[in-house]
C-alpha atoms as a PDB file:
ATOM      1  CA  UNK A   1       0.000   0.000   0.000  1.00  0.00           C
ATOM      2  CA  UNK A   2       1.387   3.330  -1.076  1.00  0.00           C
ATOM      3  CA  UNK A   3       1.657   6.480   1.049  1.00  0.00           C
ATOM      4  CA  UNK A   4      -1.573   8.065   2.500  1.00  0.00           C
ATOM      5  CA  UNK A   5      -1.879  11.505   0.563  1.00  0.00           C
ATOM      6  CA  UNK A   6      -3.542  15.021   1.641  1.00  0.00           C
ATOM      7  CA  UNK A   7      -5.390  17.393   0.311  1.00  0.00           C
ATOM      8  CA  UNK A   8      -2.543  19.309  -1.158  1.00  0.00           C
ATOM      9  CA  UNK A   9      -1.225  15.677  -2.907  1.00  0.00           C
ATOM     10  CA  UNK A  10       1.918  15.639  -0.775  1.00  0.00           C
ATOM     11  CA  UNK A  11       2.145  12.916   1.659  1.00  0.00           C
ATOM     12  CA  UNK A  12      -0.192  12.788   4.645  1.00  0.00           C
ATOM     13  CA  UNK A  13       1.163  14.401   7.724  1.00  0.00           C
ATOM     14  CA  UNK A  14       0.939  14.214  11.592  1.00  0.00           C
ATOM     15  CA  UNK A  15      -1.822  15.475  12.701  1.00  0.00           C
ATOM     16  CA  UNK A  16      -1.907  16.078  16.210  1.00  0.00           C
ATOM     17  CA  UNK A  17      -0.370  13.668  19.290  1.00  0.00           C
ATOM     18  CA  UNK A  18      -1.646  15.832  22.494  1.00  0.00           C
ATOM     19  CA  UNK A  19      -4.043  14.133  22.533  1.00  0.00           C
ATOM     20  CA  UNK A  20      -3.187  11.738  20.317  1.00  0.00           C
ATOM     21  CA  UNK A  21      -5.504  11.642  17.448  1.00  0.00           C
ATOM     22  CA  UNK A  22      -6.792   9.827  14.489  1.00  0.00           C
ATOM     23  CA  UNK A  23      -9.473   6.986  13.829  1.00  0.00           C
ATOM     24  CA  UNK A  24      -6.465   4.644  14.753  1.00  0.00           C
ATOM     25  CA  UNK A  25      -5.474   6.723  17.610  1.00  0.00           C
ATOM     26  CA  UNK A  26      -1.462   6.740  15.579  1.00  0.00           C
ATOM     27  CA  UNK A  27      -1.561  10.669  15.473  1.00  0.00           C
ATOM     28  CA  UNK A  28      -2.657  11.052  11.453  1.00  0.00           C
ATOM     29  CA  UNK A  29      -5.957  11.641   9.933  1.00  0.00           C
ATOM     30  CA  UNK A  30      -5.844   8.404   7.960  1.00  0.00           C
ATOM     31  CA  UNK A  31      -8.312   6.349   7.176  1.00  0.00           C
ATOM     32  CA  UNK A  32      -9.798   2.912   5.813  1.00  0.00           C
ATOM     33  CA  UNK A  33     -13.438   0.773   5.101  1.00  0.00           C
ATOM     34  CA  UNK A  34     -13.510   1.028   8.770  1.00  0.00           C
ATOM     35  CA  UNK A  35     -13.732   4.313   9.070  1.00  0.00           C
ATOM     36  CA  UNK A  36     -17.274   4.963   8.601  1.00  0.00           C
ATOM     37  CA  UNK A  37     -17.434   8.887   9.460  1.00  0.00           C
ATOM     38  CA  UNK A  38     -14.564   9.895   6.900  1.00  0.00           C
ATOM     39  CA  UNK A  39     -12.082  11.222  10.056  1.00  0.00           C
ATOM     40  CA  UNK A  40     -10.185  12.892   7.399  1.00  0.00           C
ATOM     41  CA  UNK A  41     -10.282  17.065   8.231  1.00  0.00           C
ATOM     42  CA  UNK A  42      -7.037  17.741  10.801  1.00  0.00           C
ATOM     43  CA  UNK A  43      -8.876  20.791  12.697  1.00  0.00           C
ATOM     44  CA  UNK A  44      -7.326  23.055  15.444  1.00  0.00           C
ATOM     45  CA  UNK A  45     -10.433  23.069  17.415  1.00  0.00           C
ATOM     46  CA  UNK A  46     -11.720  26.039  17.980  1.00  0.00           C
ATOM     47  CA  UNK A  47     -14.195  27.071  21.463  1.00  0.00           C
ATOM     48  CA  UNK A  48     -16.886  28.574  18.572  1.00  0.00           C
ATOM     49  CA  UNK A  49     -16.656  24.516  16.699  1.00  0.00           C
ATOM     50  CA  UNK A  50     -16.747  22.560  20.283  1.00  0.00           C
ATOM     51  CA  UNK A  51     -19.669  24.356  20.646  1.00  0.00           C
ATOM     52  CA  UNK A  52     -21.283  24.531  17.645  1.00  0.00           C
ATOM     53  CA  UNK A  53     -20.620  20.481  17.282  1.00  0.00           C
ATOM     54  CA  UNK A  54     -22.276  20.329  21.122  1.00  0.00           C
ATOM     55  CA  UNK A  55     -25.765  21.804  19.912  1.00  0.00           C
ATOM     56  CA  UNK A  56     -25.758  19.391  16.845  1.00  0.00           C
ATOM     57  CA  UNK A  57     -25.422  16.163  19.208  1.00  0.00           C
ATOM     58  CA  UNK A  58     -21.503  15.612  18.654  1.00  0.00           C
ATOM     59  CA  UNK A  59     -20.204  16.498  22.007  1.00  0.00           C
ATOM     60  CA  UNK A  60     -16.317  16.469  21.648  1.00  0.00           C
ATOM     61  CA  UNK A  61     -15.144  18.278  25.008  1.00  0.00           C
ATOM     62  CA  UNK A  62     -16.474  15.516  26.951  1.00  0.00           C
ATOM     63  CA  UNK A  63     -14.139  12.898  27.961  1.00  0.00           C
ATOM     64  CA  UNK A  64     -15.333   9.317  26.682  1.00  0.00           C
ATOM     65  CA  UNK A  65     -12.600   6.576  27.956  1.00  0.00           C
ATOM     66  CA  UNK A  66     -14.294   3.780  26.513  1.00  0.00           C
ATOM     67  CA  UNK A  67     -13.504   5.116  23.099  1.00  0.00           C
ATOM     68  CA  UNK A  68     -10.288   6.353  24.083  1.00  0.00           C
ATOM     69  CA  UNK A  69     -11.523   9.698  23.668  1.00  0.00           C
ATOM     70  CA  UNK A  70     -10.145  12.189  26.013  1.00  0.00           C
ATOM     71  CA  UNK A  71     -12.382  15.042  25.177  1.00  0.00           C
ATOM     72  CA  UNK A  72     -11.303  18.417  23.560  1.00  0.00           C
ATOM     73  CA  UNK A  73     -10.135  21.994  24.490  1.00  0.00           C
ATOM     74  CA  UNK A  74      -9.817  25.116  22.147  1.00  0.00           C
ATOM     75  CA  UNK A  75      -6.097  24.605  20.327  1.00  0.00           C
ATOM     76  CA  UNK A  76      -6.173  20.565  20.856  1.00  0.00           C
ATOM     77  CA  UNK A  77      -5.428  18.940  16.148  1.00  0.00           C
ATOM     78  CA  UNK A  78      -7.706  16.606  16.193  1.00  0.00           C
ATOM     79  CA  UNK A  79      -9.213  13.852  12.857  1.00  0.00           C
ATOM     80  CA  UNK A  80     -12.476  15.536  12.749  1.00  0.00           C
ATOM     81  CA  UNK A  81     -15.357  13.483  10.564  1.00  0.00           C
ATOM     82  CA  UNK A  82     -15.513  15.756   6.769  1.00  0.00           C
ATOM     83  CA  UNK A  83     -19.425  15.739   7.292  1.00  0.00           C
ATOM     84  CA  UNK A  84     -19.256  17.241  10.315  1.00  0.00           C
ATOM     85  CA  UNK A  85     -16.341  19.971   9.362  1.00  0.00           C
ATOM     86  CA  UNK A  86     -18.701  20.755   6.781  1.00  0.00           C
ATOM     87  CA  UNK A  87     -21.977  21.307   8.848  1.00  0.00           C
ATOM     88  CA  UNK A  88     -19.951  23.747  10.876  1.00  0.00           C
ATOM     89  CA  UNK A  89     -18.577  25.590   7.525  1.00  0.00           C
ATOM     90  CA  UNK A  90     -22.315  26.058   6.581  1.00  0.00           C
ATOM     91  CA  UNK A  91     -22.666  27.422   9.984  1.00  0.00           C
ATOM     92  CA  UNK A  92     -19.913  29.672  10.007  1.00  0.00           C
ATOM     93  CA  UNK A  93     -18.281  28.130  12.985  1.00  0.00           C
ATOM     94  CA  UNK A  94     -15.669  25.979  10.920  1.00  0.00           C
ATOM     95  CA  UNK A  95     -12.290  25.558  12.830  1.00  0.00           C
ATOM     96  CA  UNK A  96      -8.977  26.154  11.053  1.00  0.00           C
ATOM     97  CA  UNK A  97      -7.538  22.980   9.140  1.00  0.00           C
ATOM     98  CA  UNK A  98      -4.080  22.000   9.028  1.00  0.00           C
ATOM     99  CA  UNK A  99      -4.084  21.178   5.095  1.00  0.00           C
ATOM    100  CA  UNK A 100      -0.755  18.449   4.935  1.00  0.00           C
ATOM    101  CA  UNK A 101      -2.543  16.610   7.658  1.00  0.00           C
ATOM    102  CA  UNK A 102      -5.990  16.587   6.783  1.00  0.00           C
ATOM    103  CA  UNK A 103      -6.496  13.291   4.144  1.00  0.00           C
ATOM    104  CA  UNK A 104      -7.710  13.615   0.470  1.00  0.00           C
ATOM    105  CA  UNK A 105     -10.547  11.678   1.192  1.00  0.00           C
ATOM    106  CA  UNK A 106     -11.846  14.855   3.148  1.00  0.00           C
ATOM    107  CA  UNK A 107     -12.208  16.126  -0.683  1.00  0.00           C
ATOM    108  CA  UNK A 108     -14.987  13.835  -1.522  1.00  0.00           C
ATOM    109  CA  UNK A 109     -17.128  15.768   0.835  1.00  0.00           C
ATOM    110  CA  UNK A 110     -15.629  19.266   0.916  1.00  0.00           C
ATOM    111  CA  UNK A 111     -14.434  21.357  -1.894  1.00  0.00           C
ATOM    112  CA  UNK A 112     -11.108  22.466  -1.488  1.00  0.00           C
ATOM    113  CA  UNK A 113     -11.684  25.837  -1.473  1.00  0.00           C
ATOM    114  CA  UNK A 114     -13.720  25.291   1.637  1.00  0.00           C
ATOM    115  CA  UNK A 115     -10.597  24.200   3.333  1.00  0.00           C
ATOM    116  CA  UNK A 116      -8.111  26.703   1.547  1.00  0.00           C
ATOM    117  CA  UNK A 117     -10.382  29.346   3.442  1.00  0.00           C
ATOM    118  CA  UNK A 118      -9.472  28.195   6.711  1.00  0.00           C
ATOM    119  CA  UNK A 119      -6.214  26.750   6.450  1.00  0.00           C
ATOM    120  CA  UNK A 120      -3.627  27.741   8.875  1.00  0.00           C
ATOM    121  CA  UNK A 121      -0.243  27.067   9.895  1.00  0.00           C
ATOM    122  CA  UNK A 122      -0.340  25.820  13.529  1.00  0.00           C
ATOM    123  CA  UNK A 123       1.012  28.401  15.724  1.00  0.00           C
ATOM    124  CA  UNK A 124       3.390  27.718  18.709  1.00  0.00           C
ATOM    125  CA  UNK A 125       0.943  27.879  21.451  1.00  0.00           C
ATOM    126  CA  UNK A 126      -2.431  26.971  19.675  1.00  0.00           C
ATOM    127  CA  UNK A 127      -4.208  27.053  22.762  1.00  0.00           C
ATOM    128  CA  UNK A 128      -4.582  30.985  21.806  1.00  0.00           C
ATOM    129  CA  UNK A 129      -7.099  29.942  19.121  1.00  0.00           C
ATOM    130  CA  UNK A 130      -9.325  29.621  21.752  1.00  0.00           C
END
């Protein structure tokens, strides 16, 4: 199996280790026929998207240990599902996306000009996107 590419059609980067992210918990947005929910879009989460994803049912600040889920603050990279990235873009509360790390499959749900919009480079201290 070749190299897992992203969005930009270099090779798929890290995405985010604290906490350590990804459907297969390795730290990458990659993906597979497992991966039902597409958790393709590295996002710095933003307080605005935690909250916007808690009034649509998809609660990610709580901690869920039986998924090994430790639940997200503003700043944490985390895989976030491309459907859900999306609902938040519509609702204007889209978090920034790390483009090398976020998976081309994202692009089969999200135009890449969605993304391009929000793209950032991570800063030192990303808890300030809070």
């Amino acid at each position: 199996m070749g190299a897992e590419r992203n969005v930009l059609g270099g090779d798929l980067e890290p995405c985010g280790t604290d906490p350590v992210t990804g459907f297969y918990r390795d730290g990458c947005c990659s993906t597979g026929s497992e991966d039902m929910g597409s958790h393709t879009v590295c996002a710095v989460v933003t307080a605005e998207f935690l909250r916007h994803q808690r009034q649509v049912g998809n609660d990610l600040s709580t901690s869920r240990p039986e998924y090994s889920f430790p639940g997200l603050r503003p700043g944490d990279r985390w895989c976030v599902v491309a459907i859900r990235w999306l609902q938040a873009y519509h609702a204007g509360a889209a978090a920034p996306v790390v483009l090398a790390s976020t998976h081309e499959r994202a692009l089969e749900v999200i135009p890449l000009e969605a993304l391009r919009a929000h793209a950032v480079d991570v800063p030192a201290d990303p808890r300030s996107l809070g």
